[in-house]
PDB file of N, CA and C in Angstrom:
ATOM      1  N   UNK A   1       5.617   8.113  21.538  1.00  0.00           N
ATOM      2  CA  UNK A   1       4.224   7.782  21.698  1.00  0.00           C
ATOM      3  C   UNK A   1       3.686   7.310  20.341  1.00  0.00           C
ATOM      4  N   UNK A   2       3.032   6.485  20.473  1.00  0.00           N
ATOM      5  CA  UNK A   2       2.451   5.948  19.303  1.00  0.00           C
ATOM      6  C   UNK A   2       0.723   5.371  19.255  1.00  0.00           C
ATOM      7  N   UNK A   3       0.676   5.420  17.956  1.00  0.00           N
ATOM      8  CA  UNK A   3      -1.136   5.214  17.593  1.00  0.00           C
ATOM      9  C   UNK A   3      -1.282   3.486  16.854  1.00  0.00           C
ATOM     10  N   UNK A   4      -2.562   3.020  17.213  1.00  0.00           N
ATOM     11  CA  UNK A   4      -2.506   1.472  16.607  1.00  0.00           C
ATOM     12  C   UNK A   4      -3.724   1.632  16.095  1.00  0.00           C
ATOM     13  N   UNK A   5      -4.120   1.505  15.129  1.00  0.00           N
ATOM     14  CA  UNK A   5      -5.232   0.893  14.360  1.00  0.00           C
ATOM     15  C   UNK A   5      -5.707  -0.202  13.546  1.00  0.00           C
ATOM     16  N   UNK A   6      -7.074  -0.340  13.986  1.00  0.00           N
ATOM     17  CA  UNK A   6      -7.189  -1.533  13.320  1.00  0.00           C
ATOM     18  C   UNK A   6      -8.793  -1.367  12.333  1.00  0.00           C
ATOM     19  N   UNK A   7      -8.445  -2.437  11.293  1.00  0.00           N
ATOM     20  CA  UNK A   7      -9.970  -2.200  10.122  1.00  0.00           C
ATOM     21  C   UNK A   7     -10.211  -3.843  10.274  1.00  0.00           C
ATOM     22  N   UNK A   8     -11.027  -4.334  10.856  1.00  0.00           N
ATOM     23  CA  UNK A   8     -11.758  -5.261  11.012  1.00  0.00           C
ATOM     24  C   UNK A   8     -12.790  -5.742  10.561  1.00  0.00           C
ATOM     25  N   UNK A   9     -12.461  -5.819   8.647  1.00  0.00           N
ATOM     26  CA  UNK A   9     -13.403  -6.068   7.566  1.00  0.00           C
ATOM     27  C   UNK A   9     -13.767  -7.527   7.640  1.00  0.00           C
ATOM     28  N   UNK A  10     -14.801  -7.509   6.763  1.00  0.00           N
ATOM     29  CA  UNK A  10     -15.299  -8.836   6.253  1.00  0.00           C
ATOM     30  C   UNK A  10     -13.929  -9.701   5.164  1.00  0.00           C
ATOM     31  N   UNK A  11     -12.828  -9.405   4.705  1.00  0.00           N
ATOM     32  CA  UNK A  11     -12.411  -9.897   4.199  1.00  0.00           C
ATOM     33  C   UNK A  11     -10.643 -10.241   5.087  1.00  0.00           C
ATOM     34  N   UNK A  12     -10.487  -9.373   5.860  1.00  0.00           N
ATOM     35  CA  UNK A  12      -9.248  -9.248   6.492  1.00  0.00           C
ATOM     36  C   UNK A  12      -9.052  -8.470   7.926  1.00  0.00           C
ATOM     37  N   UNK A  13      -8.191  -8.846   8.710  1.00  0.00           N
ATOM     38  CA  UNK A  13      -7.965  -7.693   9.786  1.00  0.00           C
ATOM     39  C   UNK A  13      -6.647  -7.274   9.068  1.00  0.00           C
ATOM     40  N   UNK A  14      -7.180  -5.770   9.436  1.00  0.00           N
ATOM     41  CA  UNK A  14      -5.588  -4.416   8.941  1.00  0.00           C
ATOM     42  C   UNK A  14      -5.247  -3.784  10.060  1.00  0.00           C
ATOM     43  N   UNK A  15      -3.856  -3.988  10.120  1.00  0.00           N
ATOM     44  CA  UNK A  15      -3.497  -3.087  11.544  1.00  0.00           C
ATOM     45  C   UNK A  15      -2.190  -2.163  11.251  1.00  0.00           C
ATOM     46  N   UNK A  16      -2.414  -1.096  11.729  1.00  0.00           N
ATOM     47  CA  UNK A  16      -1.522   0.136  11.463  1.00  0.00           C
ATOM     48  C   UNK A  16      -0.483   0.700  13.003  1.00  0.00           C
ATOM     49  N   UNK A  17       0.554   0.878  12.661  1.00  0.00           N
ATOM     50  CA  UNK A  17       0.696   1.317  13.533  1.00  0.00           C
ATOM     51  C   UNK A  17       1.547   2.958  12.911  1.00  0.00           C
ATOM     52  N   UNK A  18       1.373   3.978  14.200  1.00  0.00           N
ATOM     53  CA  UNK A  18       2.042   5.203  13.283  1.00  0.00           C
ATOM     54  C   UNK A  18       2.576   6.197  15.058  1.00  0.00           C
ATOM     55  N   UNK A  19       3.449   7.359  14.571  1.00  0.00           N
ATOM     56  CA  UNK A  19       4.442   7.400  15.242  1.00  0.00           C
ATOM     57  C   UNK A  19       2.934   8.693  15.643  1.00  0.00           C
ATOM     58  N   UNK A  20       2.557   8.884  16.685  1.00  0.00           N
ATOM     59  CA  UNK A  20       1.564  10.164  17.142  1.00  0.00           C
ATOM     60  C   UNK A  20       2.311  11.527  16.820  1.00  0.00           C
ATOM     61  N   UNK A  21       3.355  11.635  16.640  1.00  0.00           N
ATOM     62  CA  UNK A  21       3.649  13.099  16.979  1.00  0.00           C
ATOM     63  C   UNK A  21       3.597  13.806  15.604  1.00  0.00           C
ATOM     64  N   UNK A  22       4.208  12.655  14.685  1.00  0.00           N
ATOM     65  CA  UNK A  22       4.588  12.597  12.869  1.00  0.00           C
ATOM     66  C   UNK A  22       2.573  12.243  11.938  1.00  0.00           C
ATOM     67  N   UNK A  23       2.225  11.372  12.313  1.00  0.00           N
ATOM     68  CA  UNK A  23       1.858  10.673  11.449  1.00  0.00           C
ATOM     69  C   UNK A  23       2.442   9.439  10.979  1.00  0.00           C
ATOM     70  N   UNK A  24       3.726   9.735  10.857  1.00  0.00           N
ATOM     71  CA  UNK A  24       4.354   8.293  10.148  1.00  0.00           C
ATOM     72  C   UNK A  24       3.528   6.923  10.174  1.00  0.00           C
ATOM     73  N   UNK A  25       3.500   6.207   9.506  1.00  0.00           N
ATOM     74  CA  UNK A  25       3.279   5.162   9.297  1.00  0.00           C
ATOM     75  C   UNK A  25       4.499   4.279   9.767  1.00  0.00           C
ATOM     76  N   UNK A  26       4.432   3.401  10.601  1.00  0.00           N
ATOM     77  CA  UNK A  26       6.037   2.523  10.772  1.00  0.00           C
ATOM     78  C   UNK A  26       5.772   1.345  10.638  1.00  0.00           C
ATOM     79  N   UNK A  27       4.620   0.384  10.862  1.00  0.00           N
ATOM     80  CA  UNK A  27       4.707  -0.601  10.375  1.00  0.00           C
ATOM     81  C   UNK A  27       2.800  -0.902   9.762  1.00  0.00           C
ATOM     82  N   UNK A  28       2.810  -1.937   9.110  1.00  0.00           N
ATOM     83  CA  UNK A  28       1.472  -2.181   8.969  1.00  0.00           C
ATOM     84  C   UNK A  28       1.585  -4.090   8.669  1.00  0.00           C
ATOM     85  N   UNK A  29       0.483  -5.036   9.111  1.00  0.00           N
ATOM     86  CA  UNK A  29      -0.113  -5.592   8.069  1.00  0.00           C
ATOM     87  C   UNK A  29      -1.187  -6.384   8.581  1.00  0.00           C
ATOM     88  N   UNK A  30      -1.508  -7.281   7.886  1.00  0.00           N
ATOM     89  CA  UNK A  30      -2.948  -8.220   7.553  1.00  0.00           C
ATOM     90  C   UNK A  30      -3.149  -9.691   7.706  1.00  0.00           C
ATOM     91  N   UNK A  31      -4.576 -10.111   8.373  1.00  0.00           N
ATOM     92  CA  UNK A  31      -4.121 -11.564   8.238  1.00  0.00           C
ATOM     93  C   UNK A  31      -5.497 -11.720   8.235  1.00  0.00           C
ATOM     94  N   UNK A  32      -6.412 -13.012   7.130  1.00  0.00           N
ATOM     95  CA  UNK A  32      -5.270 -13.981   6.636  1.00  0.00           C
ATOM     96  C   UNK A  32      -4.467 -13.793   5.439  1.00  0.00           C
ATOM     97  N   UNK A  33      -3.651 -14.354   5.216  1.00  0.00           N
ATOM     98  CA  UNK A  33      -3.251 -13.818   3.382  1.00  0.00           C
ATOM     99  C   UNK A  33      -3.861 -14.399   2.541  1.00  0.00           C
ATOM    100  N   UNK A  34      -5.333 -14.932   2.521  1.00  0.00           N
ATOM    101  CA  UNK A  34      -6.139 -14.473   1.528  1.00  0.00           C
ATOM    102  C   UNK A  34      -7.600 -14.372   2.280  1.00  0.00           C
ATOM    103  N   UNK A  35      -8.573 -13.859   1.931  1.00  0.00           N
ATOM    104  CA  UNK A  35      -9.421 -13.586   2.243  1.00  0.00           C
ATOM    105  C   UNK A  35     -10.500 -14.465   2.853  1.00  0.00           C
ATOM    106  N   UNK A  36     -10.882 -13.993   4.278  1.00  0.00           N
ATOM    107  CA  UNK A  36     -11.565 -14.816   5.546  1.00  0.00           C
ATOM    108  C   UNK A  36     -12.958 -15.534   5.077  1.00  0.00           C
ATOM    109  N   UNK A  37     -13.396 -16.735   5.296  1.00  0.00           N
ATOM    110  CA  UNK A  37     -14.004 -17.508   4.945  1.00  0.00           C
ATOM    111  C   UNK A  37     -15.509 -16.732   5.503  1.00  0.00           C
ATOM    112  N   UNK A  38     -16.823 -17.011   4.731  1.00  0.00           N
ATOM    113  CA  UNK A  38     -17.724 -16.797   5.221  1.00  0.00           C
ATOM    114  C   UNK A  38     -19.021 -18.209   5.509  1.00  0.00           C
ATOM    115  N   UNK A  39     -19.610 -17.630   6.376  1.00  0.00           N
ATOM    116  CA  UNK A  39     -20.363 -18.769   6.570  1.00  0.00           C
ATOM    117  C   UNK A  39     -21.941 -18.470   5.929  1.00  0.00           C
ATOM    118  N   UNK A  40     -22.824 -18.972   5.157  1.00  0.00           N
ATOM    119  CA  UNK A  40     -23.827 -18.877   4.813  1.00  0.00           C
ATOM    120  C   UNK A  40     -25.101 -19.851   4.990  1.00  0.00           C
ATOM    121  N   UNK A  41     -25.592 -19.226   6.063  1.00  0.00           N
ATOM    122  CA  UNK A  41     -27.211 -20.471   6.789  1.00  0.00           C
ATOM    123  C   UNK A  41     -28.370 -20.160   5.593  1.00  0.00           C
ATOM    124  N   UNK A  42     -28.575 -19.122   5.394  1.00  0.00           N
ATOM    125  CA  UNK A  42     -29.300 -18.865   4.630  1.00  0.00           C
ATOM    126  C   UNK A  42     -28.944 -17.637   3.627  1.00  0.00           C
ATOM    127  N   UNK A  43     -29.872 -17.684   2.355  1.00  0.00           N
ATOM    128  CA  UNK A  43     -29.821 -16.529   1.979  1.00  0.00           C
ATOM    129  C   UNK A  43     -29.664 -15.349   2.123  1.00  0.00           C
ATOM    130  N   UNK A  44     -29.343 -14.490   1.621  1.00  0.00           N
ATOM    131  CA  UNK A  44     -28.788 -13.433   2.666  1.00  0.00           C
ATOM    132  C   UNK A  44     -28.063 -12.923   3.852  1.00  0.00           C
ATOM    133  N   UNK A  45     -27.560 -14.285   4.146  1.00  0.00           N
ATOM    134  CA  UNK A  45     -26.737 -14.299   5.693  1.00  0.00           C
ATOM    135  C   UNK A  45     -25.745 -14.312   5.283  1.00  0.00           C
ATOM    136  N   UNK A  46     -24.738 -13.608   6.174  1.00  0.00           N
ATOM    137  CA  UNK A  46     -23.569 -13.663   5.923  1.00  0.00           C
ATOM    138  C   UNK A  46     -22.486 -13.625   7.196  1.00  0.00           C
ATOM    139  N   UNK A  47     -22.006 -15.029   7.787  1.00  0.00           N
ATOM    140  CA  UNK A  47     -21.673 -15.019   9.427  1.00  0.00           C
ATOM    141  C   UNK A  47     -19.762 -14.952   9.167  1.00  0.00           C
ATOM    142  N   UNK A  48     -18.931 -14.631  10.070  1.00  0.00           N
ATOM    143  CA  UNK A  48     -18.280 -15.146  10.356  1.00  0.00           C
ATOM    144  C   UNK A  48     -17.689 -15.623  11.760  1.00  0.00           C
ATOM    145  N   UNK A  49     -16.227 -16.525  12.136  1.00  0.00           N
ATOM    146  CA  UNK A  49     -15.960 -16.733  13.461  1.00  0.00           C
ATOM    147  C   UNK A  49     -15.482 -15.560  14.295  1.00  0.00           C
ATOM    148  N   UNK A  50     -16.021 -14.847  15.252  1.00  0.00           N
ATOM    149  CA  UNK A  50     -15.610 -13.660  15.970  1.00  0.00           C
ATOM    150  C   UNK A  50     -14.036 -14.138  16.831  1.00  0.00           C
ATOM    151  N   UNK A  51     -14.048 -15.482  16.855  1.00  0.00           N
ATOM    152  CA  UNK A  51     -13.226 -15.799  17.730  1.00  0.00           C
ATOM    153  C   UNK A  51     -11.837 -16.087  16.516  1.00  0.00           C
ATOM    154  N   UNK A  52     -11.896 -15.927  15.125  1.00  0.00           N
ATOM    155  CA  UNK A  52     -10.847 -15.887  14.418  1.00  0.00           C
ATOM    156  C   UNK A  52     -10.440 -14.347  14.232  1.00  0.00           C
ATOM    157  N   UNK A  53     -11.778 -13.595  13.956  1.00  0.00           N
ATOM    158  CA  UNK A  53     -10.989 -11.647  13.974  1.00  0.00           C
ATOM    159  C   UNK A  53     -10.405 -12.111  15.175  1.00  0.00           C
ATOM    160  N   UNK A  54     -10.364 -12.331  16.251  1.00  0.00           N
ATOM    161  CA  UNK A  54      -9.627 -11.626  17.352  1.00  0.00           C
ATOM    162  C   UNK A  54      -7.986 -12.486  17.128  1.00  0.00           C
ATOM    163  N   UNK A  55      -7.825 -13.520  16.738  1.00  0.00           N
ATOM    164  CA  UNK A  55      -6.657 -14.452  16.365  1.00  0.00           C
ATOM    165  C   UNK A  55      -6.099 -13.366  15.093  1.00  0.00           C
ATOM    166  N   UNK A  56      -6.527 -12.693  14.403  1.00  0.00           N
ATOM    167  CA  UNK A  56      -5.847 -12.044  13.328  1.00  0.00           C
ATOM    168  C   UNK A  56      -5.737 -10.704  14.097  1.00  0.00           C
ATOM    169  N   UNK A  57      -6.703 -10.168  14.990  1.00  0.00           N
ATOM    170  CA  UNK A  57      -6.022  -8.728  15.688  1.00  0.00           C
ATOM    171  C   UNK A  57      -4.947  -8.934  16.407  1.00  0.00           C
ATOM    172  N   UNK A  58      -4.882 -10.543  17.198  1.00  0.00           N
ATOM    173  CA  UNK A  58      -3.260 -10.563  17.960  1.00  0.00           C
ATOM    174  C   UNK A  58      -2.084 -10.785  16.916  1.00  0.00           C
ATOM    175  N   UNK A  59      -2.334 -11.789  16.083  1.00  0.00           N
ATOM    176  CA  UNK A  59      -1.698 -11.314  15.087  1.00  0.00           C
ATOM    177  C   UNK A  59      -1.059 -10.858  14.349  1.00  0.00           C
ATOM    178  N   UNK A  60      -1.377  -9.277  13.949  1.00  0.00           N
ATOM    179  CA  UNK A  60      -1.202  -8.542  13.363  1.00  0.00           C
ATOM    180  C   UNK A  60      -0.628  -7.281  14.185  1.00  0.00           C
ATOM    181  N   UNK A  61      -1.058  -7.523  15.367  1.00  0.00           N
ATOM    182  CA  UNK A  61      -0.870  -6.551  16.417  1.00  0.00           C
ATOM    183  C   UNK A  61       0.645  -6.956  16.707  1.00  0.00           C
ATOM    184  N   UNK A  62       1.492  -8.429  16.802  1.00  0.00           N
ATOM    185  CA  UNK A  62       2.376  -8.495  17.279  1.00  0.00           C
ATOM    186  C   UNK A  62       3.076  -8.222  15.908  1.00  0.00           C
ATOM    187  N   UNK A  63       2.720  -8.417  14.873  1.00  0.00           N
ATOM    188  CA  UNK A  63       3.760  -8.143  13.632  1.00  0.00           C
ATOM    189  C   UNK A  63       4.024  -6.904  13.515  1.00  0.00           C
ATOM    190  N   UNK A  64       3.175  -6.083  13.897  1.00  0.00           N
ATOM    191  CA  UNK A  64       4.047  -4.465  13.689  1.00  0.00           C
ATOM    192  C   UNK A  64       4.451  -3.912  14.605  1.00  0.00           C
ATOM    193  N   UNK A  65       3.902  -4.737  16.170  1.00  0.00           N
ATOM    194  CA  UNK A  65       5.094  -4.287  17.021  1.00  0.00           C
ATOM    195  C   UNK A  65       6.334  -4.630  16.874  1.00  0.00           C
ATOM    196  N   UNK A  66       6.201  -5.932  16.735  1.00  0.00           N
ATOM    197  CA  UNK A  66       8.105  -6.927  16.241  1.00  0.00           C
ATOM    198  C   UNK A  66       8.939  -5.220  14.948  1.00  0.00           C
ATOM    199  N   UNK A  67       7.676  -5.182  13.608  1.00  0.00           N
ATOM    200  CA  UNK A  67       8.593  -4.747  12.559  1.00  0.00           C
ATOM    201  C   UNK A  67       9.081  -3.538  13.094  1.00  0.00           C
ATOM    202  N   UNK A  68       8.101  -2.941  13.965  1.00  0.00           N
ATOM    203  CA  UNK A  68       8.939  -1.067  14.493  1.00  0.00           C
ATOM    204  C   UNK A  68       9.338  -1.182  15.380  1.00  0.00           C
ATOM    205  N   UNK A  69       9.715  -1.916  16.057  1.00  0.00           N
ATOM    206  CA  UNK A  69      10.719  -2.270  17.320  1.00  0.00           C
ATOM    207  C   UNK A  69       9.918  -1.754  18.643  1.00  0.00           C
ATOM    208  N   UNK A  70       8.898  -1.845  18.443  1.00  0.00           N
ATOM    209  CA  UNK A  70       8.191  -0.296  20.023  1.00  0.00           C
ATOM    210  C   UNK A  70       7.259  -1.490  20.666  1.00  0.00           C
ATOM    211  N   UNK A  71       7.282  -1.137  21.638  1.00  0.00           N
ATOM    212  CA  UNK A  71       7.119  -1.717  23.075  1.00  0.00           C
ATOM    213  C   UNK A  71       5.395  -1.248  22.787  1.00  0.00           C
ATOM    214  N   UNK A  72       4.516  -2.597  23.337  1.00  0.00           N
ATOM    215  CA  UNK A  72       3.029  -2.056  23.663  1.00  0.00           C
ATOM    216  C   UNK A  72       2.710  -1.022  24.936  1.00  0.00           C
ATOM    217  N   UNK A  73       3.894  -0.859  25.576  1.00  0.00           N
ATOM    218  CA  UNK A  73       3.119   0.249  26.683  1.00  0.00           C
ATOM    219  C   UNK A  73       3.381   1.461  26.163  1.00  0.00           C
ATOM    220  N   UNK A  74       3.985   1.175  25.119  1.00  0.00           N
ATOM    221  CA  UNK A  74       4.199   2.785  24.860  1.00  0.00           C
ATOM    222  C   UNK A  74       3.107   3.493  23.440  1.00  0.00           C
ATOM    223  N   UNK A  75       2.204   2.366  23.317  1.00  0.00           N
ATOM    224  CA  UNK A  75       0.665   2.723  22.374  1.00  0.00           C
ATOM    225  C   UNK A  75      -0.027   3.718  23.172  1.00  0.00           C
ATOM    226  N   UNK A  76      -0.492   4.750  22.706  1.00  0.00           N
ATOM    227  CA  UNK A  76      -1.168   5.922  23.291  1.00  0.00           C
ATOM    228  C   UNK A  76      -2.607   5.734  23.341  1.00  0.00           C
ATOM    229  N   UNK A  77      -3.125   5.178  21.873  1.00  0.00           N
ATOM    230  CA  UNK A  77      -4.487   4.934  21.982  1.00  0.00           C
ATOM    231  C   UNK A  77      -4.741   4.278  20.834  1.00  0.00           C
ATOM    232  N   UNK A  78      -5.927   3.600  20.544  1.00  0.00           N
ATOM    233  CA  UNK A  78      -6.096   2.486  19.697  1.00  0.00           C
ATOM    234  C   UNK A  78      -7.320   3.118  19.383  1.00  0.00           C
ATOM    235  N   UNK A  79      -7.168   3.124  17.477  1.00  0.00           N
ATOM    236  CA  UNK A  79      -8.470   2.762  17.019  1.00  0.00           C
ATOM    237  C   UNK A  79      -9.152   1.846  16.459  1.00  0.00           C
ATOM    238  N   UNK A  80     -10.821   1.587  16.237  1.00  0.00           N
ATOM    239  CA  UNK A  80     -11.123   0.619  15.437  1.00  0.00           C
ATOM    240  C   UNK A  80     -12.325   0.889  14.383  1.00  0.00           C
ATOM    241  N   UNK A  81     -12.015   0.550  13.771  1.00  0.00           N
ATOM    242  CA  UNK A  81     -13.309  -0.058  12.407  1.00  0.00           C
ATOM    243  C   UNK A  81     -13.602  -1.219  12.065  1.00  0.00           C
ATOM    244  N   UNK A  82     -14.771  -1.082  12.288  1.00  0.00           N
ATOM    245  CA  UNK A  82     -15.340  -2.785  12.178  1.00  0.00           C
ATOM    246  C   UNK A  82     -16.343  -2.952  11.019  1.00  0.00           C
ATOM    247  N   UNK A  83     -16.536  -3.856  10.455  1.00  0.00           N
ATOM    248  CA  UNK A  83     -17.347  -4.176   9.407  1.00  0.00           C
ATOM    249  C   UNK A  83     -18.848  -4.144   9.487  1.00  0.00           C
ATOM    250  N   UNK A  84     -19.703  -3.294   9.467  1.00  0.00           N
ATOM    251  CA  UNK A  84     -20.724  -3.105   9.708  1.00  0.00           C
ATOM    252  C   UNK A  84     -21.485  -3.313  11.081  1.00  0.00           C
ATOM    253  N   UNK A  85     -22.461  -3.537  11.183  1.00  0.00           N
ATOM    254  CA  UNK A  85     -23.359  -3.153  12.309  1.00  0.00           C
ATOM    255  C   UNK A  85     -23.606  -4.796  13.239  1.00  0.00           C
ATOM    256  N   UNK A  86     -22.704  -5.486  13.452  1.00  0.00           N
ATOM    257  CA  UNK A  86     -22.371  -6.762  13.699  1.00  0.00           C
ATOM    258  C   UNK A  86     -22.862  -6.757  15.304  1.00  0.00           C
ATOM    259  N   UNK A  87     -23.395  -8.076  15.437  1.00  0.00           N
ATOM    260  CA  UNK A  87     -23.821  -8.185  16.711  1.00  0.00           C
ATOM    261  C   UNK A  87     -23.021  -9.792  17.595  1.00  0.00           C
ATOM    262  N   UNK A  88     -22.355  -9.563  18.221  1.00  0.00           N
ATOM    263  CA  UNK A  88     -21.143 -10.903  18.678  1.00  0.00           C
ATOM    264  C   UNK A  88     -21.776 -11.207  20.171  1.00  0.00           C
ATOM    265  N   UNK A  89     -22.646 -12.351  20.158  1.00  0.00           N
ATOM    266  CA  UNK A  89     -23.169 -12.930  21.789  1.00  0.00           C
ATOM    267  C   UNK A  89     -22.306 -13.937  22.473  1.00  0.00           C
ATOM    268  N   UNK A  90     -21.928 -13.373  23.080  1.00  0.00           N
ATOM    269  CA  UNK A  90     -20.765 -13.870  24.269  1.00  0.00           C
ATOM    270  C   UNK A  90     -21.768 -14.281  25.556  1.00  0.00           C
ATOM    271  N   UNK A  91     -20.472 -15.776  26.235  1.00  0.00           N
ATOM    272  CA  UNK A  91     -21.034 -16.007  27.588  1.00  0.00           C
ATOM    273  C   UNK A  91     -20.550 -15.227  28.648  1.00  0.00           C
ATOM    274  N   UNK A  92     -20.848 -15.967  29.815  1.00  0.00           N
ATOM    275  CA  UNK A  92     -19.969 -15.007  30.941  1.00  0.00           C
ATOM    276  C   UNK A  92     -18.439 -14.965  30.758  1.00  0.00           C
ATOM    277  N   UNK A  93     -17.494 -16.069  30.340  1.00  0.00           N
ATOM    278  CA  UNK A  93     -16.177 -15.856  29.955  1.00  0.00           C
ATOM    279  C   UNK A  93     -16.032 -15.100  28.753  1.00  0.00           C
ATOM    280  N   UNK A  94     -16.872 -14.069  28.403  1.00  0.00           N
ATOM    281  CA  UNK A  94     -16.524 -13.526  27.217  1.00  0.00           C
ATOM    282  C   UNK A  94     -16.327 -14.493  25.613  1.00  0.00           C
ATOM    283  N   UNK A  95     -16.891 -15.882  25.444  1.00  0.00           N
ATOM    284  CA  UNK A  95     -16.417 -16.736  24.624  1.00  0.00           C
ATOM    285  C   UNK A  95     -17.609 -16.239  23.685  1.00  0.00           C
ATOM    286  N   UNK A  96     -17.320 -16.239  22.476  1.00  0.00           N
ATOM    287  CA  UNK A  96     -18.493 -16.024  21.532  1.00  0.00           C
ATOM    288  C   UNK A  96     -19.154 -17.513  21.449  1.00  0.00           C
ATOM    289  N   UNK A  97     -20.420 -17.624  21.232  1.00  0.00           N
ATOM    290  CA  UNK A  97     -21.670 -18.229  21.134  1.00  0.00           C
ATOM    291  C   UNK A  97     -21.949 -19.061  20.158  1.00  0.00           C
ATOM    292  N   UNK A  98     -21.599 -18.351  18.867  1.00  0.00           N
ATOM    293  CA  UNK A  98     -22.299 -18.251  18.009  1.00  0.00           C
ATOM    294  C   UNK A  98     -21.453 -17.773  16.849  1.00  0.00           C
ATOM    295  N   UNK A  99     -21.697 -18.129  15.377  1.00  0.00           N
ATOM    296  CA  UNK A  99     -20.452 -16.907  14.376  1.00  0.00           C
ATOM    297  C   UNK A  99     -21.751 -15.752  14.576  1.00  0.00           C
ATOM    298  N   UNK A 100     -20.841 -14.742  14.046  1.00  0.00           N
ATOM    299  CA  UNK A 100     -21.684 -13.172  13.955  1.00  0.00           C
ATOM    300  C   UNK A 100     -21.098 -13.031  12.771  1.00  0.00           C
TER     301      UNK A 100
END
C-alpha cells in the first residue's frame, strides 16, 4: 500500500511517493526543471496556467510511478498542498477559464 503526495507551489509541482506501512520515501520528483512562469496584469497580481499545474501533476505522477515500479491502484490515498488561497473558474467540461 502506498501514499502519493503532491506540493503544488507557485514555483513547481512536487510529488512524493512513500511506502504507507514504512514511511519510506521510494520515489520523488518535479516539473518544470526550472521554475513556472508567472503572469502579471497588474500590480500585485500574480496568475498562473491551472491547466499547466495539472500537466506537471500527470507528470510527475507518472515519473515516480515508472521509478518505484508500483501500480496506481495500489495508491491508498493522496495528499495535497497547494499554493495559497487560489481560486480556478472552470466551465461545464471542467476547462479552466481563465489563469488563477
Amino acid at each position: 500500500m502506498y501514499l502519493l503526495g503532491y506540493d503544488i507551489g507557485s514555483s513547481s509541482v512536487k510529488t512524493t511517493l512513500l511506502e504507507a506501512a514504512t514511511g519510506k520515501v521510494l520515489a520523488s520528483a518535479f516539473a518544470p526543471g526550472s521554475e513556472m512562469g508567472m503572469l502579471v496584469l497588474k500590480e500585485g497580481w500574480a496568475e498562473q496556467d491551472p491547466d499547466k499545474w495539472w500537466q506537471y501533476v500527470v507528470e510527475t505522477t507518472h515519473q515516480v510511478l515508472q521509478k518505484a515500479q508500483v501500480s496506481s491502484a495500489d495508491i491508498k490515498s493522496v495528499g495535497i498542498a497547494y499554493q495559497m488561497h487560489g481560486l480556478v473558474v472552470v466551465d461545464k467540461n471542467q476547462k479552466p477559464l481563465r489563469p488563477s
